[in-house]
Protein backbone atom coordinates (compact mmCIF):
# COMPACT_ATOMS: atom_id res chain seq x y z
CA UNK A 1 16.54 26.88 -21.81
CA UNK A 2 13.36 28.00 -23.80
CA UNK A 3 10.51 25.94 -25.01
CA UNK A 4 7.40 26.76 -27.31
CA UNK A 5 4.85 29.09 -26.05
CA UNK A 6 2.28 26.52 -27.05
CA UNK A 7 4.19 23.82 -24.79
CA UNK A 8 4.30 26.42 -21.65
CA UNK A 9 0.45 27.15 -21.97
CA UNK A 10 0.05 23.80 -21.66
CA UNK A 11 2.21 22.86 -19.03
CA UNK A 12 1.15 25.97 -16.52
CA UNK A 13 -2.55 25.36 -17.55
CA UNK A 14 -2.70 21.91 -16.70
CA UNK A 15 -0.88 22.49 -13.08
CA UNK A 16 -3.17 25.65 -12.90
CA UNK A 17 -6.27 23.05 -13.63
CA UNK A 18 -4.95 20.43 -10.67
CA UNK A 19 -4.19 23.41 -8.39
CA UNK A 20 -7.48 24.28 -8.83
CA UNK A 21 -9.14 20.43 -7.72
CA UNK A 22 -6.51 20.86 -4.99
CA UNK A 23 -4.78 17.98 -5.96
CA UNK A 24 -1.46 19.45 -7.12
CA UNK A 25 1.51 17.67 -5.60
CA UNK A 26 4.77 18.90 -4.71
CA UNK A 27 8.20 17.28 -3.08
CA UNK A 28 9.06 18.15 0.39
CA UNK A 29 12.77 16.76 1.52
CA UNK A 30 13.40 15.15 4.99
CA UNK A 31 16.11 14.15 7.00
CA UNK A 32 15.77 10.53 8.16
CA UNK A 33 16.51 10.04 11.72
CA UNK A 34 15.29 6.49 12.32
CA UNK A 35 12.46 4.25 10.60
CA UNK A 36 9.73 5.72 12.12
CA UNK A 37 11.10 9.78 13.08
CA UNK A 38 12.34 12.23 10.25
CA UNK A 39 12.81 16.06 10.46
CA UNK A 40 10.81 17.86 7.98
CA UNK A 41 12.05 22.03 7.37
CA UNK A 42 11.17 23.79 10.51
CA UNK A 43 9.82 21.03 12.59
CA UNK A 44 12.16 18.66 14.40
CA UNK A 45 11.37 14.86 15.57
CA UNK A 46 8.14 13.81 13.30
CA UNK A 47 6.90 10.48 14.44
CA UNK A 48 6.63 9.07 11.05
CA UNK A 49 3.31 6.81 10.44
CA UNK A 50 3.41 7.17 6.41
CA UNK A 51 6.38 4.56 5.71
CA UNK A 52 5.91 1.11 4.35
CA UNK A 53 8.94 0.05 6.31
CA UNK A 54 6.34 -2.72 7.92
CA UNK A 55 9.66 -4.31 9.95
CA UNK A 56 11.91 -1.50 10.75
CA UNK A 57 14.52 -3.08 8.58
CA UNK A 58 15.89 -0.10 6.67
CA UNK A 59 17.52 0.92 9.97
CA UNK A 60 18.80 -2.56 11.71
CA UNK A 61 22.27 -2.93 12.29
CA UNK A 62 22.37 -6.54 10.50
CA UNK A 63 21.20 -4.55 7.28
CA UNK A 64 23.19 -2.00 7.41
CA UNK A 65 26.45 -4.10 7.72
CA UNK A 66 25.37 -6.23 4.87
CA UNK A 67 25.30 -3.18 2.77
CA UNK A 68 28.43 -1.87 4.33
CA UNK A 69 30.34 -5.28 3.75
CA UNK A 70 29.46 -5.68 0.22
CA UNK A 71 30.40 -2.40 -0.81
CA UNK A 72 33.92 -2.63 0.55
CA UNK A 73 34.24 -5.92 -1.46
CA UNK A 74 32.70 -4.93 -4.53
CA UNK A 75 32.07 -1.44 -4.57
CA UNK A 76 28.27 1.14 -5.36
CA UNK A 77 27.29 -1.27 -8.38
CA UNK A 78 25.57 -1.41 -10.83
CA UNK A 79 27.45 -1.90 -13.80
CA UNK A 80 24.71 -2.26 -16.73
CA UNK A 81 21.27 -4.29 -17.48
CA UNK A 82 21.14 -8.14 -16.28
CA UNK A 83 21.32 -9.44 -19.74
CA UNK A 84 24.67 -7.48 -20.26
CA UNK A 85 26.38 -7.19 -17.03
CA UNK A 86 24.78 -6.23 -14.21
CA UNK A 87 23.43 -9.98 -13.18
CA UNK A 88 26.11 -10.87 -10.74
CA UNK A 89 26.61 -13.29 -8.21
CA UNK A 90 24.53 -11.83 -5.66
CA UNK A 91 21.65 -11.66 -7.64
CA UNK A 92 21.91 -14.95 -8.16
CA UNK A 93 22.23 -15.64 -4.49
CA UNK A 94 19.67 -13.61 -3.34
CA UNK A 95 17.35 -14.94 -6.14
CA UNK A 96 17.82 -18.27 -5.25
CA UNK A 97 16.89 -17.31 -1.47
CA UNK A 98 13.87 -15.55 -2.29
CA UNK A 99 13.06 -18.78 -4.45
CA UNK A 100 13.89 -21.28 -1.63
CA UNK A 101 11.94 -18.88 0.65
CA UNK A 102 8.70 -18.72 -0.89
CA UNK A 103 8.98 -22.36 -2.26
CA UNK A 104 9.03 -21.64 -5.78
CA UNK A 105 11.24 -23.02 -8.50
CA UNK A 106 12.86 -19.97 -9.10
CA UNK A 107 12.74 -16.55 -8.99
CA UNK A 108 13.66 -13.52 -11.12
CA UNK A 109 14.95 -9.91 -9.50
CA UNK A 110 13.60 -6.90 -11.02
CA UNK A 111 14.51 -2.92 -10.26
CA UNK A 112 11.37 -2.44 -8.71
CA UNK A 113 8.03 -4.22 -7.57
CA UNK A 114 6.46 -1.90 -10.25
CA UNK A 115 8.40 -3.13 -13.04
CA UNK A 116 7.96 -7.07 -12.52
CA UNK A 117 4.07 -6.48 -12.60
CA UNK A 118 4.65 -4.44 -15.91
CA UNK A 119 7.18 -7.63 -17.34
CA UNK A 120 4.45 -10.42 -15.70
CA UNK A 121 2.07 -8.94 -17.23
CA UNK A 122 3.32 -7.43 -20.17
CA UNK A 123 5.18 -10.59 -20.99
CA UNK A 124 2.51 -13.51 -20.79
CA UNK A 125 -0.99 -11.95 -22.05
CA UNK A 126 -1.50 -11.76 -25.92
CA UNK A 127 -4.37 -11.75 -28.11
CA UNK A 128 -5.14 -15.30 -27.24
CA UNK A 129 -5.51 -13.83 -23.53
CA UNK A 130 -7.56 -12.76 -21.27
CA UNK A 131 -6.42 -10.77 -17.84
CA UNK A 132 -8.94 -10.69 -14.96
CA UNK A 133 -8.18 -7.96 -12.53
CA UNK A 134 -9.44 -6.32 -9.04
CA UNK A 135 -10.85 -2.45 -9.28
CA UNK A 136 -8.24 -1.99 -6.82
CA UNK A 137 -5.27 -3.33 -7.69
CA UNK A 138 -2.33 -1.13 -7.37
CA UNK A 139 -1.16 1.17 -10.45
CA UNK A 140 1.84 -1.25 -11.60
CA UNK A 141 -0.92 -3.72 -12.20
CA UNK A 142 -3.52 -1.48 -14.16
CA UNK A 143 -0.24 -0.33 -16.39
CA UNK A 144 0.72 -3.70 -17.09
CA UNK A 145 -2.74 -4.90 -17.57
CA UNK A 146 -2.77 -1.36 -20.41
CA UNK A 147 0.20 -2.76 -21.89
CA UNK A 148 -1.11 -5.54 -22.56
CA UNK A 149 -4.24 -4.96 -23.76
CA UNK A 150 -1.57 -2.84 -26.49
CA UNK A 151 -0.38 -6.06 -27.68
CA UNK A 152 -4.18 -7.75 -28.09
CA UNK A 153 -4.47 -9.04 -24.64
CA UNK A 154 -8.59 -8.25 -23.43
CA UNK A 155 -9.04 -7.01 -19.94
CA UNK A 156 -12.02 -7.69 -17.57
CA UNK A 157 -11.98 -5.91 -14.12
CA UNK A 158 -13.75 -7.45 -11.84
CA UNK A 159 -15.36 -5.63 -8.93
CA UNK A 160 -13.27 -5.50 -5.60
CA UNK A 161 -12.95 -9.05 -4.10
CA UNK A 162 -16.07 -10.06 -5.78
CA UNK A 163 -15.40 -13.75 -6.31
CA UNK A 164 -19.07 -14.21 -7.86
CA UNK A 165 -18.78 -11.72 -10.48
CA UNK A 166 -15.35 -13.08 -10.95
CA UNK A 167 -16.71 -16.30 -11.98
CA UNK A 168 -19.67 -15.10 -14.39
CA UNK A 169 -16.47 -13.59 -16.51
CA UNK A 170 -14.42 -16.35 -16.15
CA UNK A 171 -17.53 -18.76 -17.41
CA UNK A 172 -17.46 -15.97 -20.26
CA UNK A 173 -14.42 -15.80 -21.32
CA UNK A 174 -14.05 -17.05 -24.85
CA UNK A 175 -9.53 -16.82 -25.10
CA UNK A 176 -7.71 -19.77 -25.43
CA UNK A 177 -5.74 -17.95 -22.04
CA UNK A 178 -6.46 -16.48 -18.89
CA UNK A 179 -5.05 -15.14 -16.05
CA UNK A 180 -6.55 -13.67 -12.24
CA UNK A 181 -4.40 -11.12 -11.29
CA UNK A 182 -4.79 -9.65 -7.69
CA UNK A 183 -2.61 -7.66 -4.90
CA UNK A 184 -2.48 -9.35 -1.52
CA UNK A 185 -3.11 -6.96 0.63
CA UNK A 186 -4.36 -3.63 -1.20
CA UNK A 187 -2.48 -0.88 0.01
CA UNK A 188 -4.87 1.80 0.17
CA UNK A 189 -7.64 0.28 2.52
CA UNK A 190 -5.49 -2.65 4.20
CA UNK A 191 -8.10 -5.13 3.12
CA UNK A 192 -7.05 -8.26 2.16
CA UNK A 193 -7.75 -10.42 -1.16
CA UNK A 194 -10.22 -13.89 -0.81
CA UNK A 195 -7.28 -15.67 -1.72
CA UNK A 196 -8.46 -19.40 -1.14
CA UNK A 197 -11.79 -18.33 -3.52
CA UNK A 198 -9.53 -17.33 -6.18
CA UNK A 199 -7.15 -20.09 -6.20
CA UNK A 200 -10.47 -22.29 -6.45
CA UNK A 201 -11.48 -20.29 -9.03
CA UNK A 202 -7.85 -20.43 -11.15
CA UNK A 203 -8.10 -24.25 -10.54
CA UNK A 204 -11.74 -24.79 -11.74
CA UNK A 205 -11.15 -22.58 -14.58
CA UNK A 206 -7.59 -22.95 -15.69
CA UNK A 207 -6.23 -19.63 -14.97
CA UNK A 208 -2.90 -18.83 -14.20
CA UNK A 209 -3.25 -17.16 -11.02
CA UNK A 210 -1.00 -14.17 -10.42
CA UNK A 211 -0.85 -12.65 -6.44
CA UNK A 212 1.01 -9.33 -5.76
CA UNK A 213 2.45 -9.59 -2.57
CA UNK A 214 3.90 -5.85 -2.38
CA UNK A 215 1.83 -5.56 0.99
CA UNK A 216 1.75 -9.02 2.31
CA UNK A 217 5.47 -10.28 1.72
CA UNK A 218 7.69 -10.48 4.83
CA UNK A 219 4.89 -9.44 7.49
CA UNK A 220 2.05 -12.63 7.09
CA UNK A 221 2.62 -16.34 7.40
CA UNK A 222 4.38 -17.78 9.98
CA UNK A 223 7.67 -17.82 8.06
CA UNK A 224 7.08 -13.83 6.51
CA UNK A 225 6.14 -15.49 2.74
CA UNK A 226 3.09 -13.45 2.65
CA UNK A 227 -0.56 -13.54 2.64
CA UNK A 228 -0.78 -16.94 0.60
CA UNK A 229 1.32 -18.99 3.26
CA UNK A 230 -0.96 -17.54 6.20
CA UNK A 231 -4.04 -18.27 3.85
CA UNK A 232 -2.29 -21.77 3.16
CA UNK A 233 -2.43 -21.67 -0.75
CA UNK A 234 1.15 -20.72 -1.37
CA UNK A 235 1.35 -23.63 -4.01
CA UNK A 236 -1.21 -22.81 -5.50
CA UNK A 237 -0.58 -19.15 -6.69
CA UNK A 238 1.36 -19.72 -9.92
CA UNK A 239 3.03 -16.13 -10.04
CA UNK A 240 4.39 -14.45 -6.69
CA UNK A 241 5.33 -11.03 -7.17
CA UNK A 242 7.27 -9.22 -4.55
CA UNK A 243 8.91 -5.96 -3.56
CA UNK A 244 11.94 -5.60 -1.48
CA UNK A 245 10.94 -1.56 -1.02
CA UNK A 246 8.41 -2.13 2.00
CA UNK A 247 9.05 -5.07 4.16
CA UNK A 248 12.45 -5.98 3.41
CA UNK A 249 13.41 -2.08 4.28
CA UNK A 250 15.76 -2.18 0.62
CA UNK A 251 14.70 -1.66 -2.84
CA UNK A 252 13.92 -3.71 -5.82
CA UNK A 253 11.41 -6.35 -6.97
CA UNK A 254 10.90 -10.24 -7.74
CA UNK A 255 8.95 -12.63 -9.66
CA UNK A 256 9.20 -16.18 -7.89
CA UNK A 257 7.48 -18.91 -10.46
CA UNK A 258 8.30 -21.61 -12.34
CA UNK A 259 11.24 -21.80 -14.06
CA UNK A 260 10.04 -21.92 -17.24
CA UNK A 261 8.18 -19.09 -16.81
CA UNK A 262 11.18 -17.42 -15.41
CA UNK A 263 13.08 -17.86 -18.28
CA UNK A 264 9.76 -16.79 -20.66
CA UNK A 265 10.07 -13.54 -18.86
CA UNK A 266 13.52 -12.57 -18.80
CA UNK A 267 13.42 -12.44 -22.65
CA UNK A 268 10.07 -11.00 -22.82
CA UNK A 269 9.44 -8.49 -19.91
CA UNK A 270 10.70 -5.38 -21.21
CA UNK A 271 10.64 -3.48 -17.82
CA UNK A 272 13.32 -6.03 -16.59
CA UNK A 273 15.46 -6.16 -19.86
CA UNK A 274 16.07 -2.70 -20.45
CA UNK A 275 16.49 -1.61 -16.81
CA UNK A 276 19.66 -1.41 -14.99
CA UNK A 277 20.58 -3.99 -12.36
CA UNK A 278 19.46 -3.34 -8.67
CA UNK A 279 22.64 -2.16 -7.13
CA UNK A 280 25.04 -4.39 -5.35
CA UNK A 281 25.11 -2.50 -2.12
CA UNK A 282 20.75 -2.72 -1.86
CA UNK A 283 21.73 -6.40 -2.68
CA UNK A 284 23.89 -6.87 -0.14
CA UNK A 285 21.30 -5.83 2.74
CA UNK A 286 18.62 -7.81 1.21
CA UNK A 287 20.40 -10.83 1.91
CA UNK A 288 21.14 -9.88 5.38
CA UNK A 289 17.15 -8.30 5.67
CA UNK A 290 16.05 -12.00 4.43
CA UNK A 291 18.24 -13.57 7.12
CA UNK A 292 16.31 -11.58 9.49
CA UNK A 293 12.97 -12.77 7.94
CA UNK A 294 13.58 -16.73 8.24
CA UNK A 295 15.38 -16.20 11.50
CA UNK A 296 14.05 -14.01 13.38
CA UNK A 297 10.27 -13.71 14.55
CA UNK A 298 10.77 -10.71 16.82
CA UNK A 299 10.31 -7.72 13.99
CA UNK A 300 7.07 -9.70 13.01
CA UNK A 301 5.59 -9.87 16.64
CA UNK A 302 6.36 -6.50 17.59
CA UNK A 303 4.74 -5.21 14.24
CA UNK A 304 1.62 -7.09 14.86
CA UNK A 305 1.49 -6.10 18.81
CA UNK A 306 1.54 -2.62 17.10
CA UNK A 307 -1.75 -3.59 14.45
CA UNK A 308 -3.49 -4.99 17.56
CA UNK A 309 -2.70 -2.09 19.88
CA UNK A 310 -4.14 0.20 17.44
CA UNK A 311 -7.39 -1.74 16.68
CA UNK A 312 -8.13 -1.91 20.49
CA UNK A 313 -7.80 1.64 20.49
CA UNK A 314 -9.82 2.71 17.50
CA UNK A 315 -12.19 0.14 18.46
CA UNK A 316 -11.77 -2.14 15.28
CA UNK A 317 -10.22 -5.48 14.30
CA UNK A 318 -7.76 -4.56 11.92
CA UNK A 319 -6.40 -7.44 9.46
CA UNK A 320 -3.03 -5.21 8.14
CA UNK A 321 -0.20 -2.56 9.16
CA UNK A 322 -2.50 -0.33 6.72
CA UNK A 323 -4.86 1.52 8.51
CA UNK A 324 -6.71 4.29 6.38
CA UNK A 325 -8.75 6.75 8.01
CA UNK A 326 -11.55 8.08 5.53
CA UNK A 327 -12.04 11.81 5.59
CA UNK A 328 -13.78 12.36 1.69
CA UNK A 329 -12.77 15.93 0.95
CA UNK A 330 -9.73 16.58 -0.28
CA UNK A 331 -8.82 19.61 1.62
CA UNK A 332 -10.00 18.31 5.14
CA UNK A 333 -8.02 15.73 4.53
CA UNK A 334 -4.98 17.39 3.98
CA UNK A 335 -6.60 19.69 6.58
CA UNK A 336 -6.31 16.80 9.40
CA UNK A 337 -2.44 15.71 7.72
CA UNK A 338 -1.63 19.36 8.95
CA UNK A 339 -3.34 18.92 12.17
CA UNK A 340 -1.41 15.54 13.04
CA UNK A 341 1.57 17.22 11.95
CA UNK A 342 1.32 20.30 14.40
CA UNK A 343 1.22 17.22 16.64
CA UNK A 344 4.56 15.80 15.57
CA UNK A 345 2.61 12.67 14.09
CA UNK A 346 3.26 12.60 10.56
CA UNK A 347 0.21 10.76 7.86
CA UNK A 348 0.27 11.75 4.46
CA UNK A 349 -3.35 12.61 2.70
CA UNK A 350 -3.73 10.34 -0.07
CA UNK A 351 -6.47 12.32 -2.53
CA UNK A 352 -7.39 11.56 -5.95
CA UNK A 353 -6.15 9.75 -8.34
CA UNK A 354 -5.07 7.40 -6.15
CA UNK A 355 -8.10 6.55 -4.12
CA UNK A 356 -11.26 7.12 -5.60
CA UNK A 357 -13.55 10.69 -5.67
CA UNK A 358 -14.94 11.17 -2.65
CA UNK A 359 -13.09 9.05 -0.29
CA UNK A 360 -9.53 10.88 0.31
CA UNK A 361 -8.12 9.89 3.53
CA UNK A 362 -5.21 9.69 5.51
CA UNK A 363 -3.57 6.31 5.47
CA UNK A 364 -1.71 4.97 9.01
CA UNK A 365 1.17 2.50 8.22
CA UNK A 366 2.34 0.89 11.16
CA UNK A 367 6.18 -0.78 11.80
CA UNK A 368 7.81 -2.76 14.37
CA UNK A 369 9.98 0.20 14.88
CA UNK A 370 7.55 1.70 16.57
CA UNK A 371 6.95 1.86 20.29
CA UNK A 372 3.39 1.08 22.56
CA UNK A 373 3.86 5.23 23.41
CA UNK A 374 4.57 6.10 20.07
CA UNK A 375 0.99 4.40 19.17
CA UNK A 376 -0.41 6.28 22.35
CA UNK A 377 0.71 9.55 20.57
CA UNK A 378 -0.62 8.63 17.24
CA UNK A 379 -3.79 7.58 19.06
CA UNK A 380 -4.14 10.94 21.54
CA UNK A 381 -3.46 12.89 17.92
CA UNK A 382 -6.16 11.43 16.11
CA UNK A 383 -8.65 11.99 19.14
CA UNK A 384 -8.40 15.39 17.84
CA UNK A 385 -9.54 14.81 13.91
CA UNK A 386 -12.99 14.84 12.86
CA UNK A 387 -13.91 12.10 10.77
């Protein structure tokens, strides 16, 4: 295989310019052992405090048979796009549970929580629209909101969970259209979103308000719907979107909305049309990991014994699973990574792009697979990091 010196120079010199700022990233296989313990090459039993696996569910039993049943009655799957043939009667099912669960008309499955931001967004703002969005909302959402300032659509970012500067825009804005779009939960400092403002807001100004629940969905509210049921304005978010990746322990992504809207988006979101169908098996385990959700409180309460343990012993409240510890530099904080990981406690370093200059950091997700002495570990470990 050869390519153009002139592509090559490129190509090296850019990697040679992010090696450099210490921020070149690499892939590093592991072998899984449970939800919270992988091997990683040369080191055996890592307690695992990186995953978003908020419930343990990747690994329960109930899951695993779901998968397990519905690939001995229908085989791997998929078998092509939705609109062709890969929308089968699973997907219905499990769209119609995800519906009923977060008491929404009806709800749409996408491949991944990434690509149902990119067709939400992508698919409702034009140039008669205007998209107000957080600093900090997650990537999906600043790529759909880019998208869709492609097709005309004008963007206003709003600074983080500033609901007064929200309003001066929204007082401003001059489109026939607009829309608040915010994560839940932001998944980089565990804070959460003034949800009850901004529905007040969306209602006083006629936005359609849009609420990522990547974060939030299956570990808040007393029945797992997410940081709008435990903030009590679940019927008033006009747009839930969803991943299946983090709390649900599978893969995949939804939009639950009305069904009009529903339908607007499966012809218009590109991201869903022209992406294969979320595998049966993952399918099959979803059902089984929403069983768990509406049935079982005992992955929830163990999670949240976990978040409070923690606090008590870092001596803060903490409001999420996400717990980020800011270092600032991005080599001591891959520095302290390497530390915790001579400990056998393993925290990625999250570093620029992703977080801001100056405020790299490891980031502490915590699951209800985890144990009281596996957060004694993690805490003993951390005793050891200078912050």
């Amino acid at each position: 295989m050869s390519w153009d010196e002139k592509w090559r120079g490129f190509v090296e010199g850019r990697l040679d310019e992010r090696q450099r700022a210490g921020l070149l990233r690499s892939l590093e296989s592991l072998r899984p052992r449970s939800p919270v313990r992988v091997e990683r090459e040369g080191e055996e039993d890592l307690l695992l405090f990186s995953s978003n696996d908020y419930l343990g569910l990747s690994g329960d039993p109930r899951v695993i048979e779901g998968v397990r049943d519905t690939i001995e009655r229908y085989g791997l799957g998929p078998r092509g796009s939705p609109l062709i043939c890969g929308y089968t009667i699973l997907h219905e099912q499990l769209e119609r549970r995800i519906a009923g669960w977060k008491g929404a008309e009806s709800a749409l499955l996408c491949p991944t929580g990434f690509a149902a931001n990119l067709a939400v967004i992508s698919g409702l703002a034009d140039a008669d629209s205007t998209i107000f969005s957080d600093e900090l909302n997650h990537a999906s959402i600043i790529d759909g909101c880019s998208l869709a300032k492609r097709g005309g659509a004008t963007l206003e970012i709003y600074a983080h969970r500033d609901t007064e500067e929200l309003e001066r825009k929204l007082e401003a804005c001059r489109t026939k259209r607009a829309m608040v779009v915010t994560d839940s939960v932001f998944s980089m400092d565990g804070d959460l979103a003034p949800l009850v403002e901004l529905a007040e807001l969306c209602e006083r100004y006629g936005a359609l308000f849009i609420v990522d629940e990547a974060h939030g969905g299956f570990v808040f509210g007393e029945s797992g719907r997410g940081l709008a049921e435990e903030m009590g304005v679940t019927d008033r978010v006009d747009v839930h979107v969803g991943t299946l990746s983090k709390g649900a322990g599978g893969m995949g992504g939804f939009i639950a909305t009305h069904t009009s809207l529903r339908t607007l988006l499966l012809n218009l979101g590109r991201s869903y049309i022209y992406s294969t169908a979320a595998p049966l098996s993952v399918i099959g385990g979803l059902l089984a990991a929403v069983d768990i959700v509406e049935n079982d409180e005992e992955p929830r309460r163990r999670l949240w014994e976990r978040v409070h343990q923690l606090g008590e012993s870092l001596g803060s409240e903490l409001v999420s699973p996400i717990v980020p510890i800011v270092i600032g530099d991005e080599d001591d904080a891959m520095a302290a990574s390497e530390l915790l990981r001579r400990r056998g406690i393993d925290v990625t370093a999250i570093r620029p792009p992703t977080v801001p200059e100056g405020t790299s950091r490891l980031r502490i997700t915590l699951s209800a697979a985890h144990t009281a002495e596996d957060v004694e570990r993690l805490v003993e470990a951390l005793r050891e990091v200078e912050v």
